[in-house]
C-alpha atoms as a PDB file:
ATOM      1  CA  UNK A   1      41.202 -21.332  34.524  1.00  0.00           C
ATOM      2  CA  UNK A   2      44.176 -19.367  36.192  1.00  0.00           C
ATOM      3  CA  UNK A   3      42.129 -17.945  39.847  1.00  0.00           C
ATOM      4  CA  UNK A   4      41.275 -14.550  40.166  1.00  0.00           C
ATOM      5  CA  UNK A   5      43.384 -12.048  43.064  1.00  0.00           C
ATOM      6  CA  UNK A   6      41.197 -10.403  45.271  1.00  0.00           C
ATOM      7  CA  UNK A   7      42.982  -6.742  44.870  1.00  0.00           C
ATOM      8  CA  UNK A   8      42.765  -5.289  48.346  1.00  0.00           C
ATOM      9  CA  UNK A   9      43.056  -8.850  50.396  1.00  0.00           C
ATOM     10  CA  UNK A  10      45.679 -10.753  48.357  1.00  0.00           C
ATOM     11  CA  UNK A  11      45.437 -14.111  49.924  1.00  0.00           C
ATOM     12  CA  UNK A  12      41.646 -14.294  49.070  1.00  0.00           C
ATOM     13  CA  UNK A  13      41.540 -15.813  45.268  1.00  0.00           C
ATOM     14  CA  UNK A  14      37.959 -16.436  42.848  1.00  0.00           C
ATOM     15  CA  UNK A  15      37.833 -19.736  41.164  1.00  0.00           C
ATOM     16  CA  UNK A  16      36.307 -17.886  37.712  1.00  0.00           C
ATOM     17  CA  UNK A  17      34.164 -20.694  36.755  1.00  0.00           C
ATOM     18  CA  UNK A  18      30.080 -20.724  37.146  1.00  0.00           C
ATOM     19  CA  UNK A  19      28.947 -17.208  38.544  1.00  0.00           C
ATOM     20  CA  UNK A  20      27.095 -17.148  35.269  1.00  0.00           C
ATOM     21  CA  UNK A  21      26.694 -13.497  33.656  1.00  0.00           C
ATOM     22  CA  UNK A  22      28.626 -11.600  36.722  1.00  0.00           C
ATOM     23  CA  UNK A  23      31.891  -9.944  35.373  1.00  0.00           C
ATOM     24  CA  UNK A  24      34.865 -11.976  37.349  1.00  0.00           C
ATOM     25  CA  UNK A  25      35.923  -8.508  38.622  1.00  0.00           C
ATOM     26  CA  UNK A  26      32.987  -7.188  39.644  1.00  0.00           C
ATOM     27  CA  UNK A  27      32.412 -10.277  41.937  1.00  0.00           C
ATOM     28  CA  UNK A  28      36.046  -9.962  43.067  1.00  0.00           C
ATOM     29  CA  UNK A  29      35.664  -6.108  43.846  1.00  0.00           C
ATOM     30  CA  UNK A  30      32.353  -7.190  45.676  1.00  0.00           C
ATOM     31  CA  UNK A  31      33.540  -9.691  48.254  1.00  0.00           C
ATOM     32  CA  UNK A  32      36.728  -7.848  48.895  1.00  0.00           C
ATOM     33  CA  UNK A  33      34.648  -4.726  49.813  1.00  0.00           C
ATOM     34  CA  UNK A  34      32.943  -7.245  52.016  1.00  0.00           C
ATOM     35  CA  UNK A  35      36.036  -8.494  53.524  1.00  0.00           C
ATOM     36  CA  UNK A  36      37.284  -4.346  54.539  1.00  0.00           C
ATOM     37  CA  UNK A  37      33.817  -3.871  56.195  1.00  0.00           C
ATOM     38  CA  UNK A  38      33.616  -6.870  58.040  1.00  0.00           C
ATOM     39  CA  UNK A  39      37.622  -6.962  58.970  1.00  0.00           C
ATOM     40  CA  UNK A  40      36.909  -3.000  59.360  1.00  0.00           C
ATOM     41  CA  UNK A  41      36.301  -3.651  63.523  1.00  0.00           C
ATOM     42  CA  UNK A  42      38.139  -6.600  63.967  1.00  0.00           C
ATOM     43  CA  UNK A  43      41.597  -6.537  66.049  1.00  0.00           C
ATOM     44  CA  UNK A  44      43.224  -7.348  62.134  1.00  0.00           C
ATOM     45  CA  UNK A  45      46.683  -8.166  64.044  1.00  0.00           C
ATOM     46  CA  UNK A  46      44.927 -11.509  64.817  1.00  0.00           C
ATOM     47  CA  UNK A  47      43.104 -12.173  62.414  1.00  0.00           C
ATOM     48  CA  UNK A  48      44.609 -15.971  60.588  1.00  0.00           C
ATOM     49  CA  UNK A  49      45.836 -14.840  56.954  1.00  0.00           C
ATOM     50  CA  UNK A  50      45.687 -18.528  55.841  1.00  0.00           C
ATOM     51  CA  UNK A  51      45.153 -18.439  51.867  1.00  0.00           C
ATOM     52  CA  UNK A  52      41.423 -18.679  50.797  1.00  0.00           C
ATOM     53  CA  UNK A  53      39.880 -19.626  47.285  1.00  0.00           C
ATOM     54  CA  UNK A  54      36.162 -18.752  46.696  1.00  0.00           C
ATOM     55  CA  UNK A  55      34.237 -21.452  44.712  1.00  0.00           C
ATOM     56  CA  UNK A  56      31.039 -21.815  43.233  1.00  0.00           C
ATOM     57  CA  UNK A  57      28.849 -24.806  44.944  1.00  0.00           C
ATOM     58  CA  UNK A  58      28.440 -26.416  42.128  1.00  0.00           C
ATOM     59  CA  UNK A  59      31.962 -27.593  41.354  1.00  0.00           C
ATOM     60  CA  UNK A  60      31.877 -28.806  44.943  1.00  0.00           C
ATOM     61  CA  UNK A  61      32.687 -32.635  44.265  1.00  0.00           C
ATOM     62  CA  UNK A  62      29.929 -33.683  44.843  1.00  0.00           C
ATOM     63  CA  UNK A  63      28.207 -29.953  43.994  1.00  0.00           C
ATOM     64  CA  UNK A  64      26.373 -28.551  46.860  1.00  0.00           C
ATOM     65  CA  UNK A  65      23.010 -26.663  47.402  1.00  0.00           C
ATOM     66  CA  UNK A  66      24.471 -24.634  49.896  1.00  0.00           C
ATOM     67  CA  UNK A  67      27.090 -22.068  50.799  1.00  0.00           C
ATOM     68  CA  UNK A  68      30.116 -23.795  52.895  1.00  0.00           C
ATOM     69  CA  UNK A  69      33.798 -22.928  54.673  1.00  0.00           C
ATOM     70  CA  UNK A  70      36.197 -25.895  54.142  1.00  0.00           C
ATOM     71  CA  UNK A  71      39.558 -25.911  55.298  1.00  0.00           C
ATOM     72  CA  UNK A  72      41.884 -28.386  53.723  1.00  0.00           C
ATOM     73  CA  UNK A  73      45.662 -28.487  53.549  1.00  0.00           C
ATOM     74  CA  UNK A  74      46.159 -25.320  55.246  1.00  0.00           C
ATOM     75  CA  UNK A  75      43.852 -23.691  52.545  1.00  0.00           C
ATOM     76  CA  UNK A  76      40.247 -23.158  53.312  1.00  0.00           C
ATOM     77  CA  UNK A  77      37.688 -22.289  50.355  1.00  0.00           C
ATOM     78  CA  UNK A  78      34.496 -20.827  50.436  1.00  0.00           C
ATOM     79  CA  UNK A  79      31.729 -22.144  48.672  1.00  0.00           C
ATOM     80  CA  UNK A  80      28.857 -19.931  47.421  1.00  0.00           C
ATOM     81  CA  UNK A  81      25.479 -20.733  45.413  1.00  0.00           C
ATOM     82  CA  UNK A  82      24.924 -17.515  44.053  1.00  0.00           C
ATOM     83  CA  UNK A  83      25.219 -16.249  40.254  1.00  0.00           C
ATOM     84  CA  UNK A  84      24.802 -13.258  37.952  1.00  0.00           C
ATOM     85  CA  UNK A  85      24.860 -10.377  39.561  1.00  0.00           C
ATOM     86  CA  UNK A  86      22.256 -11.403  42.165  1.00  0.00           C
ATOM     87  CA  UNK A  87      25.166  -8.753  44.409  1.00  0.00           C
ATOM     88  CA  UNK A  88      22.902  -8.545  48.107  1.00  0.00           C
ATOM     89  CA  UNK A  89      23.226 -12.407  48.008  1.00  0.00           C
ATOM     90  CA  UNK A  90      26.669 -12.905  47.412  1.00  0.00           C
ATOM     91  CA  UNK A  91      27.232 -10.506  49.915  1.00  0.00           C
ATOM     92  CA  UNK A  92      24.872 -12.507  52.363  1.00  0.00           C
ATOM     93  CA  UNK A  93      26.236 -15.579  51.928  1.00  0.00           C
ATOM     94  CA  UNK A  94      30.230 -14.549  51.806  1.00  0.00           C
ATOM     95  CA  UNK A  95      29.755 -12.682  54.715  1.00  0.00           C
ATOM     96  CA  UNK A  96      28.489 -15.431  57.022  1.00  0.00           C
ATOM     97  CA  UNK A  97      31.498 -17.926  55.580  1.00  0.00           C
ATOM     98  CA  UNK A  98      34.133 -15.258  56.256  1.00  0.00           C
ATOM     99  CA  UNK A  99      33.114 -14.940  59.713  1.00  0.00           C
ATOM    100  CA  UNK A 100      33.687 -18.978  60.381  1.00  0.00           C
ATOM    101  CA  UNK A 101      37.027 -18.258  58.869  1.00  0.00           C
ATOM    102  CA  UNK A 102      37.196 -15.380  61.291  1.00  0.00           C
ATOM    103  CA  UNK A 103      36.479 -17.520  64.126  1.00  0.00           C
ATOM    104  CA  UNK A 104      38.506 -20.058  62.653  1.00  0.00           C
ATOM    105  CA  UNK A 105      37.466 -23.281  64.908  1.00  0.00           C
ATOM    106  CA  UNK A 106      38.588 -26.259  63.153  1.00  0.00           C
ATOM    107  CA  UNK A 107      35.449 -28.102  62.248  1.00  0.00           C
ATOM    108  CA  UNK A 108      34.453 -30.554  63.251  1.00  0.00           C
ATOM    109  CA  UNK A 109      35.169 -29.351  66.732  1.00  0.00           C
ATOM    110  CA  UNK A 110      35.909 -32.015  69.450  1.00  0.00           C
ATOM    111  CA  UNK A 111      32.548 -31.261  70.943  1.00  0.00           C
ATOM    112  CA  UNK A 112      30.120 -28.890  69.112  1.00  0.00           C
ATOM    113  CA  UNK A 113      27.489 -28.258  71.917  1.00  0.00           C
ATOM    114  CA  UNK A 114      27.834 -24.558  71.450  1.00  0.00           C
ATOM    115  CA  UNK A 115      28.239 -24.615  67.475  1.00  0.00           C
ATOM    116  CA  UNK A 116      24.431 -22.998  66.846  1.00  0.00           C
ATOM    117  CA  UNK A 117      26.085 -20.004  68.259  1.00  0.00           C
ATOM    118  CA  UNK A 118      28.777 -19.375  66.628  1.00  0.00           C
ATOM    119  CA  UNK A 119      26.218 -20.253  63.603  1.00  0.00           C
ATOM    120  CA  UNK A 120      23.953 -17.535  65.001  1.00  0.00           C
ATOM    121  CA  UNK A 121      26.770 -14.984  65.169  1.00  0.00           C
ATOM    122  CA  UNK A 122      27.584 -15.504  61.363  1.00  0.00           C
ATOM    123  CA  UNK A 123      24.370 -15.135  60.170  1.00  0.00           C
ATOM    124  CA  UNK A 124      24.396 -11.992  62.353  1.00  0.00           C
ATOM    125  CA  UNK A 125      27.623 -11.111  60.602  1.00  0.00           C
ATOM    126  CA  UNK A 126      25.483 -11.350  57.328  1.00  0.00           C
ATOM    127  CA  UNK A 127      23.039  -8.801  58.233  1.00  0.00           C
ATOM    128  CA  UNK A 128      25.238  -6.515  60.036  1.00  0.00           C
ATOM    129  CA  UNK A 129      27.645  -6.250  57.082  1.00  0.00           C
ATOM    130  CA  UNK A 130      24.489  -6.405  54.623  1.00  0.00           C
ATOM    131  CA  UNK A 131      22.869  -2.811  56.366  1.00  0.00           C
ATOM    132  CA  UNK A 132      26.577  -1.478  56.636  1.00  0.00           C
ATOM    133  CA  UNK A 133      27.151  -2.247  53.081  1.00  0.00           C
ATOM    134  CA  UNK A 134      24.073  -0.449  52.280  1.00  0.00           C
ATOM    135  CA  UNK A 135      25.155   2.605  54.337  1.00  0.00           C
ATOM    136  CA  UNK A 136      28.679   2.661  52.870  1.00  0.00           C
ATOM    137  CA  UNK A 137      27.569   2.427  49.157  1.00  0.00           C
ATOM    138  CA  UNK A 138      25.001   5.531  49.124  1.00  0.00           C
ATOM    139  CA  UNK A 139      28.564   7.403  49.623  1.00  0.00           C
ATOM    140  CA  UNK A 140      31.389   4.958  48.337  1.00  0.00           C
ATOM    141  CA  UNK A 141      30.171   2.670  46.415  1.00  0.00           C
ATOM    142  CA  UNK A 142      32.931  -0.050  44.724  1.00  0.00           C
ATOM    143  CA  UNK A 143      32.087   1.502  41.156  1.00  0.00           C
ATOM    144  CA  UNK A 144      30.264   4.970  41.043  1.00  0.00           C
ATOM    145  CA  UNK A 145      26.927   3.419  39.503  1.00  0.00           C
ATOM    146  CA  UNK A 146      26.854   0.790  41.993  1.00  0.00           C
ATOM    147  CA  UNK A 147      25.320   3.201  44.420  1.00  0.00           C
ATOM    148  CA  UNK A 148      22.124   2.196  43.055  1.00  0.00           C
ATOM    149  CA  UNK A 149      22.474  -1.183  45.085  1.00  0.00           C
ATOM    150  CA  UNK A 150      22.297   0.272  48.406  1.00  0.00           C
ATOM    151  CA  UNK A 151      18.600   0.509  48.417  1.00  0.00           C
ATOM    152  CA  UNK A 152      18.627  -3.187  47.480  1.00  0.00           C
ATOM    153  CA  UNK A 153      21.177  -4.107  49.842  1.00  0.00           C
ATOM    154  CA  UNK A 154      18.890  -2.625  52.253  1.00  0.00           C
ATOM    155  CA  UNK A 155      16.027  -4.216  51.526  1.00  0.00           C
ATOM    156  CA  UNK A 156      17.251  -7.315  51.366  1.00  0.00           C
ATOM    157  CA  UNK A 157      18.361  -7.267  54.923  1.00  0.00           C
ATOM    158  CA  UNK A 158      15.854  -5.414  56.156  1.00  0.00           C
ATOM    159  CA  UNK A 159      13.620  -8.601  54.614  1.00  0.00           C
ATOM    160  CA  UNK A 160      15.157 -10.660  56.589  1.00  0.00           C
ATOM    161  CA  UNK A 161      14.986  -9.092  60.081  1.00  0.00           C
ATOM    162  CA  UNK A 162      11.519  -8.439  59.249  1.00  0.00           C
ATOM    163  CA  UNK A 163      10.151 -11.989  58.192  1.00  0.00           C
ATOM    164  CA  UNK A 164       7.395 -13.312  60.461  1.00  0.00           C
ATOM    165  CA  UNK A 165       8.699 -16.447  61.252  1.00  0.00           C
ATOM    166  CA  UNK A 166      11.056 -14.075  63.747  1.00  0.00           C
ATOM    167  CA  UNK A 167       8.543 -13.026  65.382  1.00  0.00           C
ATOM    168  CA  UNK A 168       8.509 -14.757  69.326  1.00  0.00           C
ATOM    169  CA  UNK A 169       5.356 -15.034  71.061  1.00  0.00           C
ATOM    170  CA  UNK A 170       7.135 -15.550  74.661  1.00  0.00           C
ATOM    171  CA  UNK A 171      10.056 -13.662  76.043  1.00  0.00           C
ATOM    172  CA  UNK A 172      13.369 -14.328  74.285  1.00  0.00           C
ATOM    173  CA  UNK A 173      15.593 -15.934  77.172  1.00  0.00           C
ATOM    174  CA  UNK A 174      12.334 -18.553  77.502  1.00  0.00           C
ATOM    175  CA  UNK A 175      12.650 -19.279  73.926  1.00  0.00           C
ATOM    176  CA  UNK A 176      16.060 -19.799  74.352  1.00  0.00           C
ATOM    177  CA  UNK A 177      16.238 -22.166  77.397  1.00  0.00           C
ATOM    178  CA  UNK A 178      13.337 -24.304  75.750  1.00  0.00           C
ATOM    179  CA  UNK A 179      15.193 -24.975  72.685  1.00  0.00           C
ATOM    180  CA  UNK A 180      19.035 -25.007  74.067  1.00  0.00           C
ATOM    181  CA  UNK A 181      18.638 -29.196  74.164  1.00  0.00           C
ATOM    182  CA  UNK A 182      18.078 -29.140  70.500  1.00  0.00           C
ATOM    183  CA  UNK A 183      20.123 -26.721  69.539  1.00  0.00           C
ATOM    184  CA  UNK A 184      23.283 -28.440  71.444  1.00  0.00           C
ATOM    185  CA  UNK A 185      22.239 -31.364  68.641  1.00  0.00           C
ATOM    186  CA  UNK A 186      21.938 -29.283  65.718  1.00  0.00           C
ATOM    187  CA  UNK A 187      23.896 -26.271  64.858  1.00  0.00           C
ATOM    188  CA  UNK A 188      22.486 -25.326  61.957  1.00  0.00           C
ATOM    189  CA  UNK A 189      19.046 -24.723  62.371  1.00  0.00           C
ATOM    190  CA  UNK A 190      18.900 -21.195  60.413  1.00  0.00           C
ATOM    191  CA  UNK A 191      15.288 -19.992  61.424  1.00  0.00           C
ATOM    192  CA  UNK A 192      16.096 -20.757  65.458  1.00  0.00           C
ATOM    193  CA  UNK A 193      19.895 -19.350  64.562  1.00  0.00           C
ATOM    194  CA  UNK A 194      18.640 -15.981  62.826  1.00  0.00           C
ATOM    195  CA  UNK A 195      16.054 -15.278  65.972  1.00  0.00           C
ATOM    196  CA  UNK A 196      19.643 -15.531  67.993  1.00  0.00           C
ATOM    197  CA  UNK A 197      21.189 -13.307  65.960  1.00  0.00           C
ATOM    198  CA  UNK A 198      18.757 -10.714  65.749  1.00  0.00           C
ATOM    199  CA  UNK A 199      18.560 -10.566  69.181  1.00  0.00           C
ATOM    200  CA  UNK A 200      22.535  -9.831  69.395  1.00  0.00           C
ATOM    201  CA  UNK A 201      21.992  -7.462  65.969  1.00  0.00           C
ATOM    202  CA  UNK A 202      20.946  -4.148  68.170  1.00  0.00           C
ATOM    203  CA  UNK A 203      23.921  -5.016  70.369  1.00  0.00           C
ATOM    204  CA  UNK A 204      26.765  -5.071  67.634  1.00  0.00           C
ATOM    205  CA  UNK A 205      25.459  -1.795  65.848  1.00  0.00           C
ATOM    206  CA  UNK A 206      25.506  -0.030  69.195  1.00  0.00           C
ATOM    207  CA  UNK A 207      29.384  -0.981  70.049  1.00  0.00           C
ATOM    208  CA  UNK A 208      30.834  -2.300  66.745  1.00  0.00           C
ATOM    209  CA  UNK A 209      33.875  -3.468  68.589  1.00  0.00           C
ATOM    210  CA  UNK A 210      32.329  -5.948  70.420  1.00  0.00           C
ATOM    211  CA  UNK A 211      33.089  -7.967  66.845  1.00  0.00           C
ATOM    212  CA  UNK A 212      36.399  -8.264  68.093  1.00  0.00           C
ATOM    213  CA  UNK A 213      35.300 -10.551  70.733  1.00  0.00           C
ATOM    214  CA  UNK A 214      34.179 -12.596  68.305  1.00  0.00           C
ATOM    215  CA  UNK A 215      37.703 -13.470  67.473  1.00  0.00           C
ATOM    216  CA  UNK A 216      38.088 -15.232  70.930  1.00  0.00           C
ATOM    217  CA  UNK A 217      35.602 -17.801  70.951  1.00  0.00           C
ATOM    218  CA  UNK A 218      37.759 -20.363  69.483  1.00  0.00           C
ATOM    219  CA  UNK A 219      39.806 -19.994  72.974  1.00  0.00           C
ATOM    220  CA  UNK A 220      37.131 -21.922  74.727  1.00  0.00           C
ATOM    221  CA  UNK A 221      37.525 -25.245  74.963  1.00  0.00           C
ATOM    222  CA  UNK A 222      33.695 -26.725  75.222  1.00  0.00           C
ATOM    223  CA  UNK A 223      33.149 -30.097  76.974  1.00  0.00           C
ATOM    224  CA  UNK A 224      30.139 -32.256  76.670  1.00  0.00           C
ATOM    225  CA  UNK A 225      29.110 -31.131  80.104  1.00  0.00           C
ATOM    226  CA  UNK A 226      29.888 -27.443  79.751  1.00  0.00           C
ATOM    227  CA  UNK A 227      26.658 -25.013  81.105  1.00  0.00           C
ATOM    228  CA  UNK A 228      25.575 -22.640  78.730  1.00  0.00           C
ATOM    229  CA  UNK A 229      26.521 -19.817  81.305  1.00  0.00           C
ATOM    230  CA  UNK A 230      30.093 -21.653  81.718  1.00  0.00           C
ATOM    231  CA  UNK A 231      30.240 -21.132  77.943  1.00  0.00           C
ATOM    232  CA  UNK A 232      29.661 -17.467  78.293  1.00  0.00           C
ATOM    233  CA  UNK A 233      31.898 -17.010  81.303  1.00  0.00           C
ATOM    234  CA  UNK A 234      34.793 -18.695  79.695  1.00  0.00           C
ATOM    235  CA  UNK A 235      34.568 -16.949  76.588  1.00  0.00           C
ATOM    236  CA  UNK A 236      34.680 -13.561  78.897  1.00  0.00           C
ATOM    237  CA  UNK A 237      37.672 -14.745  80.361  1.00  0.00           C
ATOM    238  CA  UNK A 238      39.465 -14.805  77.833  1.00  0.00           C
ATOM    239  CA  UNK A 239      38.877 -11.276  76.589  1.00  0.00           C
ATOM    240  CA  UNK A 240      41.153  -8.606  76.800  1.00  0.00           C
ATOM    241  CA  UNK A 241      40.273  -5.650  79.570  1.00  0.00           C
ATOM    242  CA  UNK A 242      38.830  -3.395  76.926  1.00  0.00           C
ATOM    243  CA  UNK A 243      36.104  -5.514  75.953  1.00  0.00           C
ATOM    244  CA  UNK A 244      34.753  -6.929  79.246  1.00  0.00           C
ATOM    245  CA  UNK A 245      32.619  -3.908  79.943  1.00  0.00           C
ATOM    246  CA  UNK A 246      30.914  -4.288  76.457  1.00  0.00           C
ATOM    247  CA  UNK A 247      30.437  -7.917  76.430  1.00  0.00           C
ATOM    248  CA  UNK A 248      28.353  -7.563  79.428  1.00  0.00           C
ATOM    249  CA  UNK A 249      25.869  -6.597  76.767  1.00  0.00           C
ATOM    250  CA  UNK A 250      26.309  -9.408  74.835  1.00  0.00           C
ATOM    251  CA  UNK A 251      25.433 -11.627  78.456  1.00  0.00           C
ATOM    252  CA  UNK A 252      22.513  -9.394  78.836  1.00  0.00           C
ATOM    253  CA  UNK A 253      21.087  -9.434  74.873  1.00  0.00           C
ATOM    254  CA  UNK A 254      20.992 -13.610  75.307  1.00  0.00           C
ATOM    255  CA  UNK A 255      19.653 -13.685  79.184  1.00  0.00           C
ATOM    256  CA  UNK A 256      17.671 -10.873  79.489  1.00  0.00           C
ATOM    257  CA  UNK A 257      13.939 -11.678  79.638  1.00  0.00           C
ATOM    258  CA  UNK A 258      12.244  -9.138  77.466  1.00  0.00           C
ATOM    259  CA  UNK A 259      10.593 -10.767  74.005  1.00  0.00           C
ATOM    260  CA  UNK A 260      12.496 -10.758  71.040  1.00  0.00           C
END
């Protein structure tokens, strides 16, 4: 079947196949409103424009259980487990894929000691584009009787910031340094990665441009003996002047030593 055109972002296509009873348009229309929120405070002049096919999971070869970015022969595709019109989750899951392609590190990286944050930062890409979703369609909806969805945009977000297992029972930064060995191990480890990112959540919704930081972390190049705090302090360098003084909140969100 002939791919589908994303209308607004041209070079993002929808492999029609398996979203079960979700209109191929409306799915189109859905992750392209994603893609002007999220690109909405990036610095879009850098942003890589290499073409992109979205793909259900299950004509992964083998079929996976998971969302996924892949990049392959200067195309990368985006996998997503979601069908029907099950809308809050395809918006969860596309958002936190479009941000690797965002960040656009090739993966594997040559040394992925710092990969559970940038795994942290697009699962807080996810929510943050979830409750600004939800904002945006009480108003402007993609289709006038969408605006319905917002409150279940909302919620579903709001679910997920508010789950117990969230919930820290010693300050954050503690947390942090007693788990940093095994997270430089595993990058994906989504409960530990979400409690990262909601930590950083009140940060981005407070100065929105800070996302645009987020487009330099691929500068860095991380070494197997790298310090968290040389991590940091690299990234920083390599941000222009007009985002230092914001990403000092960034420093302060992951080091400070008040509980999550």
């Amino acid at each position: 079947m002939t791919p589908v055109q994303f209308p607004v972002h041209q070079n993002f296509l929808l492999n029609p196949q398996a979203w079960g009873k979700a209109e191929h348009r409306d799915v189109v229309n859905l992750l392209d409103n994603v893609i002007s929120i999220f690109y909405s405070n990036l610095n879009k002049g850098i942003i890589n424009e290499r073409p992109v096919l979205v793909v259900h999971s299950s004509l992964h070869n083998p079929p996976r259980d998971y969302p996924e970015l892949i990049t392959f022969n200067e195309t990368s595709f985006i996998f997503l487990i979601t069908q029907d019109t099950s809308w809050s989750q395809y918006a969860y899951q596309f958002a936190h894929e479009l941000c690797h392609y965002v960040i656009n590190i090739p993966f594997p990286p040559k040394c992925d000691k710092f990969g559970w944050l940038e795994e942290a930062i697009c699962e807080l890409a996810s929510i943050y584009t979830l409750k600004k979703m939800a904002s945006d369609w009480r108003i402007n909806p993609p289709y006038p009787n969408w605006v319905v969805y917002s409150d279940s945009l909302n919620s579903y977000a709001d679910n997920i910031i508010h789950a117990e297992e969230n919930i820290l029972d010693i300050p954050f930064n503690q947390w942090l340094t007693s788990i940093m060995d095994t997270l430089y191990q595993n990058r994906v480890d989504r409960k530990s990665n979400r409690i990262v990112a909601l930590q950083l959540l009140p940060v981005f919704i407070e100065q929105p441009i800070l996302w645009q930081a987020v487009q330099y972390l691929s500068n860095v190049e991380v070494t197997i003996h790298m310090s968290f705090d040389s991590f940091i302090s690299e990234w920083e360098a390599f941000l222009p002047a007009d985002l230092q003084a914001g990403f000092s909140r960034i420093q302060e969100a992951l080091f400070q030593s008040t509980s999550s």
